[in-house]
C-alpha atoms as a PDB file:
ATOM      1  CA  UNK A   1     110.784 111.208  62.137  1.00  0.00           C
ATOM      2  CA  UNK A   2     110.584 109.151  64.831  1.00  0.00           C
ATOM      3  CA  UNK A   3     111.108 109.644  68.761  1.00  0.00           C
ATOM      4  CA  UNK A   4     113.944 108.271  70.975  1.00  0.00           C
ATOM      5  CA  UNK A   5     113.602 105.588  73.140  1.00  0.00           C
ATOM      6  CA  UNK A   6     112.958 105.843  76.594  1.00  0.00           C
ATOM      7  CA  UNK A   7     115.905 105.256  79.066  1.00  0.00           C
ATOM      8  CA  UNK A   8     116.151 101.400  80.552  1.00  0.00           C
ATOM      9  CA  UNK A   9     114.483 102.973  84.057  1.00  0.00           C
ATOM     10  CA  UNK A  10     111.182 103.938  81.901  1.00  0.00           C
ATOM     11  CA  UNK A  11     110.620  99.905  81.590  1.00  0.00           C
ATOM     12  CA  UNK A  12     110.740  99.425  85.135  1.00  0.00           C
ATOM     13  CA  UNK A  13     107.384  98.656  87.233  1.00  0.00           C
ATOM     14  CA  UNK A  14     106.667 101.118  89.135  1.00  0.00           C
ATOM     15  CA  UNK A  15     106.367  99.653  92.966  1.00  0.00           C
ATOM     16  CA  UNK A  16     103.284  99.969  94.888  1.00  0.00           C
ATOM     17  CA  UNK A  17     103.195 101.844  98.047  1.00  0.00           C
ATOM     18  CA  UNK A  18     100.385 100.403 100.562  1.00  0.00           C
ATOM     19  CA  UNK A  19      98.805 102.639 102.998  1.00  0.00           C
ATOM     20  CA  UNK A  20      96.971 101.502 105.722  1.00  0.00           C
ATOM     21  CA  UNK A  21      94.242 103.112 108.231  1.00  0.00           C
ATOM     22  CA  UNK A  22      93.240 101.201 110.995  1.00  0.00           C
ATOM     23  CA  UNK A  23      89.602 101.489 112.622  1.00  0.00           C
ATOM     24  CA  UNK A  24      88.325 103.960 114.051  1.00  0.00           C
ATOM     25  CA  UNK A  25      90.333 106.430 111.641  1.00  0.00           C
ATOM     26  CA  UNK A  26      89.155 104.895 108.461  1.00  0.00           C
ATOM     27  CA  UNK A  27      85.507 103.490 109.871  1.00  0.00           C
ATOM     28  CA  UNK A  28      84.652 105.464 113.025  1.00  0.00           C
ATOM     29  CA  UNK A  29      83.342 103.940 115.695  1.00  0.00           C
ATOM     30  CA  UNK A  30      80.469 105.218 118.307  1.00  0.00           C
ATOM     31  CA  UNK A  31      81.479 107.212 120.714  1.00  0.00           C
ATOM     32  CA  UNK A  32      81.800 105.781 124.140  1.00  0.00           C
ATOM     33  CA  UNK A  33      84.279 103.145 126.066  1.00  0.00           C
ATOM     34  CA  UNK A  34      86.269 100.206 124.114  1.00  0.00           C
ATOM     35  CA  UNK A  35      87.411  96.931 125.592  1.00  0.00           C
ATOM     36  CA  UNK A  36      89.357  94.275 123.998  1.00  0.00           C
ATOM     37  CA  UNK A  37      89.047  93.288 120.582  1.00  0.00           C
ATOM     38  CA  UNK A  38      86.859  96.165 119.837  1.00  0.00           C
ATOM     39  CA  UNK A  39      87.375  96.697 116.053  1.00  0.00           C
ATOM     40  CA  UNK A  40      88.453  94.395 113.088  1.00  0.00           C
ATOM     41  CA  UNK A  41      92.460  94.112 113.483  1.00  0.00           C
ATOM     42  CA  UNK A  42      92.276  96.399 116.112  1.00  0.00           C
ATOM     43  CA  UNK A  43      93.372  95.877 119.913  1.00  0.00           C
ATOM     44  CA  UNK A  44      93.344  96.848 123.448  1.00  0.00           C
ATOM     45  CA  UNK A  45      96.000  95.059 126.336  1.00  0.00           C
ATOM     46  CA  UNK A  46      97.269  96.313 129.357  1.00  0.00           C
ATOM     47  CA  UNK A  47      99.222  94.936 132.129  1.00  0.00           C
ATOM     48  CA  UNK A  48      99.585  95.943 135.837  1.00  0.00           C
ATOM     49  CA  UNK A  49      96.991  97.909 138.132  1.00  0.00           C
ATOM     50  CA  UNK A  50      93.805  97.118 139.458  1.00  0.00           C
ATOM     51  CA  UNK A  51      92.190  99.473 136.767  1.00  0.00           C
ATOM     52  CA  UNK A  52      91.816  99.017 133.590  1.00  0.00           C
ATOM     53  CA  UNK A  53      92.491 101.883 130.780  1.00  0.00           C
ATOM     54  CA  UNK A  54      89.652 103.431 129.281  1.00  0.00           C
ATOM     55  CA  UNK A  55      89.496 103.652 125.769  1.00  0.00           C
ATOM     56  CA  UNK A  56      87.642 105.616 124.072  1.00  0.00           C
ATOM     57  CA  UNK A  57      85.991 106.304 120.766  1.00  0.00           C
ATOM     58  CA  UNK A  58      86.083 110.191 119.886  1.00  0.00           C
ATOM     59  CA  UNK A  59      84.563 110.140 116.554  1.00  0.00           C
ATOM     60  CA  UNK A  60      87.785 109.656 114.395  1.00  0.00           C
ATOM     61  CA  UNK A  61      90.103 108.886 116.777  1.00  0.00           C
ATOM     62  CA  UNK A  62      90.493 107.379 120.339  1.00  0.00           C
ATOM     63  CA  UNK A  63      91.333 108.759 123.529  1.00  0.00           C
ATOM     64  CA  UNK A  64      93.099 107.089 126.226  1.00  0.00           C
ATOM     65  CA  UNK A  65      92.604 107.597 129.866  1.00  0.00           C
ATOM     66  CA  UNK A  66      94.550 105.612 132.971  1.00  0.00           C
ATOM     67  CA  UNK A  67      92.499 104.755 135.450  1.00  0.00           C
ATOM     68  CA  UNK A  68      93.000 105.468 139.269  1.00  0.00           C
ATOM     69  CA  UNK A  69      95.545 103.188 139.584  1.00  0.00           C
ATOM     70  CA  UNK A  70      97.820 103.490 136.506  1.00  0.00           C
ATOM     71  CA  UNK A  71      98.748 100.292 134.792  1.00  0.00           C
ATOM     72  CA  UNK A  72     102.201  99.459 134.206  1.00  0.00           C
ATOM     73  CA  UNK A  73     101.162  99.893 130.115  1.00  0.00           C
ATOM     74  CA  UNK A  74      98.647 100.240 127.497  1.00  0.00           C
ATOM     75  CA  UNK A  75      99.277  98.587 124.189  1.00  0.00           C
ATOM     76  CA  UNK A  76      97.067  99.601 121.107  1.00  0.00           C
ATOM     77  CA  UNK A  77      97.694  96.345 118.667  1.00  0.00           C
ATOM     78  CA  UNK A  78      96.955  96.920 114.805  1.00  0.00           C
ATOM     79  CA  UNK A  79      97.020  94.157 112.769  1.00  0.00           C
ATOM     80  CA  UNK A  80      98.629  94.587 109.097  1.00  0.00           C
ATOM     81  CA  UNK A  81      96.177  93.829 106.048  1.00  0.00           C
ATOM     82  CA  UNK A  82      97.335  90.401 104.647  1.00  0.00           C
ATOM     83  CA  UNK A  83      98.250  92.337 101.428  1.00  0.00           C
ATOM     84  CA  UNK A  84     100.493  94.407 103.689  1.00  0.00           C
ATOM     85  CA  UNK A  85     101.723  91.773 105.780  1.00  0.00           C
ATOM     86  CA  UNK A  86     101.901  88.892 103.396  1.00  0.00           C
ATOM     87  CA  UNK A  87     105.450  89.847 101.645  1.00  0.00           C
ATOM     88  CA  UNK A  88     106.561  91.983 104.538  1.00  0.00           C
ATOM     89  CA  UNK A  89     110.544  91.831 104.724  1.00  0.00           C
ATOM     90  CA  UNK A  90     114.175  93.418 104.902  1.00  0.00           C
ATOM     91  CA  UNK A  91     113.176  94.997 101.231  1.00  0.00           C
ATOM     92  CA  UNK A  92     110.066  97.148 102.598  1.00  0.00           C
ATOM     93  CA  UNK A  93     110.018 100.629 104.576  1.00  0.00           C
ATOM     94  CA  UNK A  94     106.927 100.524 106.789  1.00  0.00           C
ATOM     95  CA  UNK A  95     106.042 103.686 108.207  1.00  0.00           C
ATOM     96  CA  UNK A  96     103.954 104.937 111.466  1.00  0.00           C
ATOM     97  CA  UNK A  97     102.004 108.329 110.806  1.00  0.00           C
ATOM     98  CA  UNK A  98     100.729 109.383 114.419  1.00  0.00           C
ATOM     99  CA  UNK A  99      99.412 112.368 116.019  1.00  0.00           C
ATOM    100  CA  UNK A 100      98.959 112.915 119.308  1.00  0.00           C
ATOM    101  CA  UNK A 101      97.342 115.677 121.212  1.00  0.00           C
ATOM    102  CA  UNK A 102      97.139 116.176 125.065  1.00  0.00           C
ATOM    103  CA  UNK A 103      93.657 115.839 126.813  1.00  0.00           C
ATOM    104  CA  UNK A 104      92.614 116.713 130.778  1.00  0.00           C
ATOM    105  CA  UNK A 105      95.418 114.761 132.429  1.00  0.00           C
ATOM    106  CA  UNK A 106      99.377 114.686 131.953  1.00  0.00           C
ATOM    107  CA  UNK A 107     100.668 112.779 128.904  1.00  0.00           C
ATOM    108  CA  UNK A 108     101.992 109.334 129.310  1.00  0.00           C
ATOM    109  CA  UNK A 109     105.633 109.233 130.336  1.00  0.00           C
ATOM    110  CA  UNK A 110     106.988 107.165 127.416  1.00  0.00           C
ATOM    111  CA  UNK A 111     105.670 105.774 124.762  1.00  0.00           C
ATOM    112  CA  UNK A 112     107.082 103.197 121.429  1.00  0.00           C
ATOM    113  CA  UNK A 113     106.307 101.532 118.777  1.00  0.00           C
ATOM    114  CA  UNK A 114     106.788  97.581 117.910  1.00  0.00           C
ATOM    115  CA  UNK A 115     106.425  95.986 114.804  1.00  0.00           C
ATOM    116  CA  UNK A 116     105.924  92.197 114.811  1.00  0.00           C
ATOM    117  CA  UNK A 117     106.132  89.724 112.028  1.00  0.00           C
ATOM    118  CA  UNK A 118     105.117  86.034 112.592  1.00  0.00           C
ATOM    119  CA  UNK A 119     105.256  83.179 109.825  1.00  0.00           C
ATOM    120  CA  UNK A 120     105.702  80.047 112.520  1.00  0.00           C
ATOM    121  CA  UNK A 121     106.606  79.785 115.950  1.00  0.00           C
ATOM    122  CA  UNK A 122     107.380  83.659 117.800  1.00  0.00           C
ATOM    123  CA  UNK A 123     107.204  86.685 115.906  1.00  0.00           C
ATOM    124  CA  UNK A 124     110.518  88.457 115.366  1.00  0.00           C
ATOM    125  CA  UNK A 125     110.043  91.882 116.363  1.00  0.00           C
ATOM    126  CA  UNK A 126     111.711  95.304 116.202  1.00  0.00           C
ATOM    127  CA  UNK A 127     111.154  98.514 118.548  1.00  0.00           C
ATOM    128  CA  UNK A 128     110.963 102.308 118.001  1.00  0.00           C
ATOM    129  CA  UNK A 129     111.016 104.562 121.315  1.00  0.00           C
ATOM    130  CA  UNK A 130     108.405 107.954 119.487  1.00  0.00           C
ATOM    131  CA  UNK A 131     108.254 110.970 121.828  1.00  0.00           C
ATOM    132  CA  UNK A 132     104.900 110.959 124.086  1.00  0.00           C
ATOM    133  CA  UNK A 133     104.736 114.922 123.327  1.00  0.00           C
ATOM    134  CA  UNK A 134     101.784 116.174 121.913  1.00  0.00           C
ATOM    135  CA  UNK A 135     102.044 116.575 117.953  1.00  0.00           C
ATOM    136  CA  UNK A 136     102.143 114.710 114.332  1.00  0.00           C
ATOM    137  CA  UNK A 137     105.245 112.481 114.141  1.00  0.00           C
ATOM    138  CA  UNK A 138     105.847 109.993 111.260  1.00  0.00           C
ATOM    139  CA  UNK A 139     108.158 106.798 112.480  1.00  0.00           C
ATOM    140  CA  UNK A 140     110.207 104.294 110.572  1.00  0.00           C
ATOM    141  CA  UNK A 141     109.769 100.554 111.954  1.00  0.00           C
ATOM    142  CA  UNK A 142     112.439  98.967 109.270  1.00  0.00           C
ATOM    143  CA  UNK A 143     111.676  96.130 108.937  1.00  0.00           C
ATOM    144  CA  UNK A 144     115.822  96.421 107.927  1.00  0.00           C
ATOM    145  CA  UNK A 145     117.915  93.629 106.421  1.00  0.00           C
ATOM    146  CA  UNK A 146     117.419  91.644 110.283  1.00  0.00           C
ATOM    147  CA  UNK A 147     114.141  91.033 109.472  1.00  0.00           C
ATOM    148  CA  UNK A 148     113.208  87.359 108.382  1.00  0.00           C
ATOM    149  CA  UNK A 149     112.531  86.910 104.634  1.00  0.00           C
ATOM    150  CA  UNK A 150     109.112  85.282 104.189  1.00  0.00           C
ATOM    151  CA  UNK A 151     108.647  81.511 104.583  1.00  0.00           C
ATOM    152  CA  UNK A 152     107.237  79.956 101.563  1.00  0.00           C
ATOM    153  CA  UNK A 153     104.548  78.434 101.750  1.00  0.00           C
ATOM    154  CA  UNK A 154     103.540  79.359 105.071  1.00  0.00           C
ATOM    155  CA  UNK A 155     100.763  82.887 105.858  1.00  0.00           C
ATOM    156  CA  UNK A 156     102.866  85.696 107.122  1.00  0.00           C
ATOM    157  CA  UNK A 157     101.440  88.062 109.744  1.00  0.00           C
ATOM    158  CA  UNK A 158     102.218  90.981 111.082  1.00  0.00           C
ATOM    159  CA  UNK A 159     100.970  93.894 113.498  1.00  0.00           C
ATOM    160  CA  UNK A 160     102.279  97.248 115.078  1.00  0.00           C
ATOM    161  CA  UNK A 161     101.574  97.938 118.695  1.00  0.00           C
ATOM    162  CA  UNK A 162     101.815 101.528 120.026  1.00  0.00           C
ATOM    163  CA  UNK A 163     102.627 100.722 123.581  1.00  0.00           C
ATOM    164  CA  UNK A 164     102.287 104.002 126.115  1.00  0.00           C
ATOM    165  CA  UNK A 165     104.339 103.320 129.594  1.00  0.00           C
ATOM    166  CA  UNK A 166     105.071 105.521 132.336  1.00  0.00           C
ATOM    167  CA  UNK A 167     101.596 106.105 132.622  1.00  0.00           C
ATOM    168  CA  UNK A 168     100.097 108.200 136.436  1.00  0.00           C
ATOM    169  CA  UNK A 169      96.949 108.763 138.103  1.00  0.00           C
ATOM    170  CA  UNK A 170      94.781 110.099 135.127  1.00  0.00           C
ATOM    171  CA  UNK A 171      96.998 110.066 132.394  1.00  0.00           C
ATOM    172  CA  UNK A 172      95.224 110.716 129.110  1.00  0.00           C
ATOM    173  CA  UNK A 173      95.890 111.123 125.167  1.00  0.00           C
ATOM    174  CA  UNK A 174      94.405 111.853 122.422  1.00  0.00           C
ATOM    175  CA  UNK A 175      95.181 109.892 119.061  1.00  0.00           C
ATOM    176  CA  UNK A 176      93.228 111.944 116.513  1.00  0.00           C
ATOM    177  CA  UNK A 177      95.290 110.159 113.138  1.00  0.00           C
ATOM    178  CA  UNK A 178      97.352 107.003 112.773  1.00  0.00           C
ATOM    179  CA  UNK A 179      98.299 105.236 109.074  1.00  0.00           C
ATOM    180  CA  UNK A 180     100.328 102.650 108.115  1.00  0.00           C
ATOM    181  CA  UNK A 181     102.607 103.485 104.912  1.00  0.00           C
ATOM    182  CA  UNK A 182     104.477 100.490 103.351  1.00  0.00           C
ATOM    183  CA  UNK A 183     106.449 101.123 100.602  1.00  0.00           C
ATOM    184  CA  UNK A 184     109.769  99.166  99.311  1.00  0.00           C
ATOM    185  CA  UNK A 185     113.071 100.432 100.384  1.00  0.00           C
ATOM    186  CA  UNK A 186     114.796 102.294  97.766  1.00  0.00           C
ATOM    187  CA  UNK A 187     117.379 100.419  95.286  1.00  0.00           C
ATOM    188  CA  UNK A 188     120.678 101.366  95.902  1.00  0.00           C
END
């Protein structure tokens, strides 16, 4: 006797879901102040104010602290892993898992998320407001059928800044976990 066959949906590939940790959640870094480019793929700008944000390493995690005079923002870049980045497009879900957790000071006032995708020329670029409260969130950054398809031919980048705004005197956060889920979008 022999068996049925499977259904036509048995053949299928099944499609690869990416996840991504940044440093210093999947390599932790020493404890003490960051500046700059302080980890592979990892980032720290700010704009405004005469003091710089302190960054800090807290084992696995960072913590963020505004100095005296608050900047106008603080912008935590994460580059994508080429695998991640390379195909990146309107047929993807990428997804933000974040917690944040409240430290000495008051929390920043706003925070978001923006993803940015870059084969030639400016990045195109999509934005996510995510609630400053203290607490695990997970956030969808699209891309959605806006985003470019990739060039051929040409290396496609991409990176996710979590941008804190709003900050005052002695603002501080905590970021204890943050991954990067990519999966394709569901077929409809």
């Amino acid at each position: 006797m022999t068996a049925p066959l499977p259904g036509p949906g048995a053949f299928r590939q099944p499609r690869r879901v990416l996840e991504h940790l940044p440093s210093p959640w999947n390599h932790p870094l020493p404890a003490g102040p960051l500046q700059g480019r302080f980890a592979p793929g990892t980032a720290l700008y700010h704009g405004g104010g005469a003091a710089a944000p302190v960054l800090e390493a807290l084992g696995t995690g960072l913590a963020l602290r505004a100095g005296e005079a608050a900047p106008g923002y603080v912008s935590l870049a994460l580059d994508l892993p080429g695998e991640m980045a390379a195909d990146l497009g309107p047929a993807h879900d990428l997804r933000v898992r974040l917690d944040l957790a409240a430290l000495d000071g008051p929390m920043p006032g706003a925070a978001h998320l923006r993803l940015s995708i870059r084969d030639a020329g400016d990045p195109w670029q999509v934005t996510v407001p995510i609630s400053a409260a203290p607490g695990p969130q997970e956030i969808a950054l699209g891309p959605g059928p806006s985003a470019p398809p990739p060039l051929r031919g040409l290396p496609r980048r991409a990176w996710v800044d979590l941008v804190f705004s709003g900050l005052s005197r002695g603002s501080a956060a905590a970021i204890p976990a943050l991954a990067i889920r990519r999966t394709p979008a569901p077929v409809l």
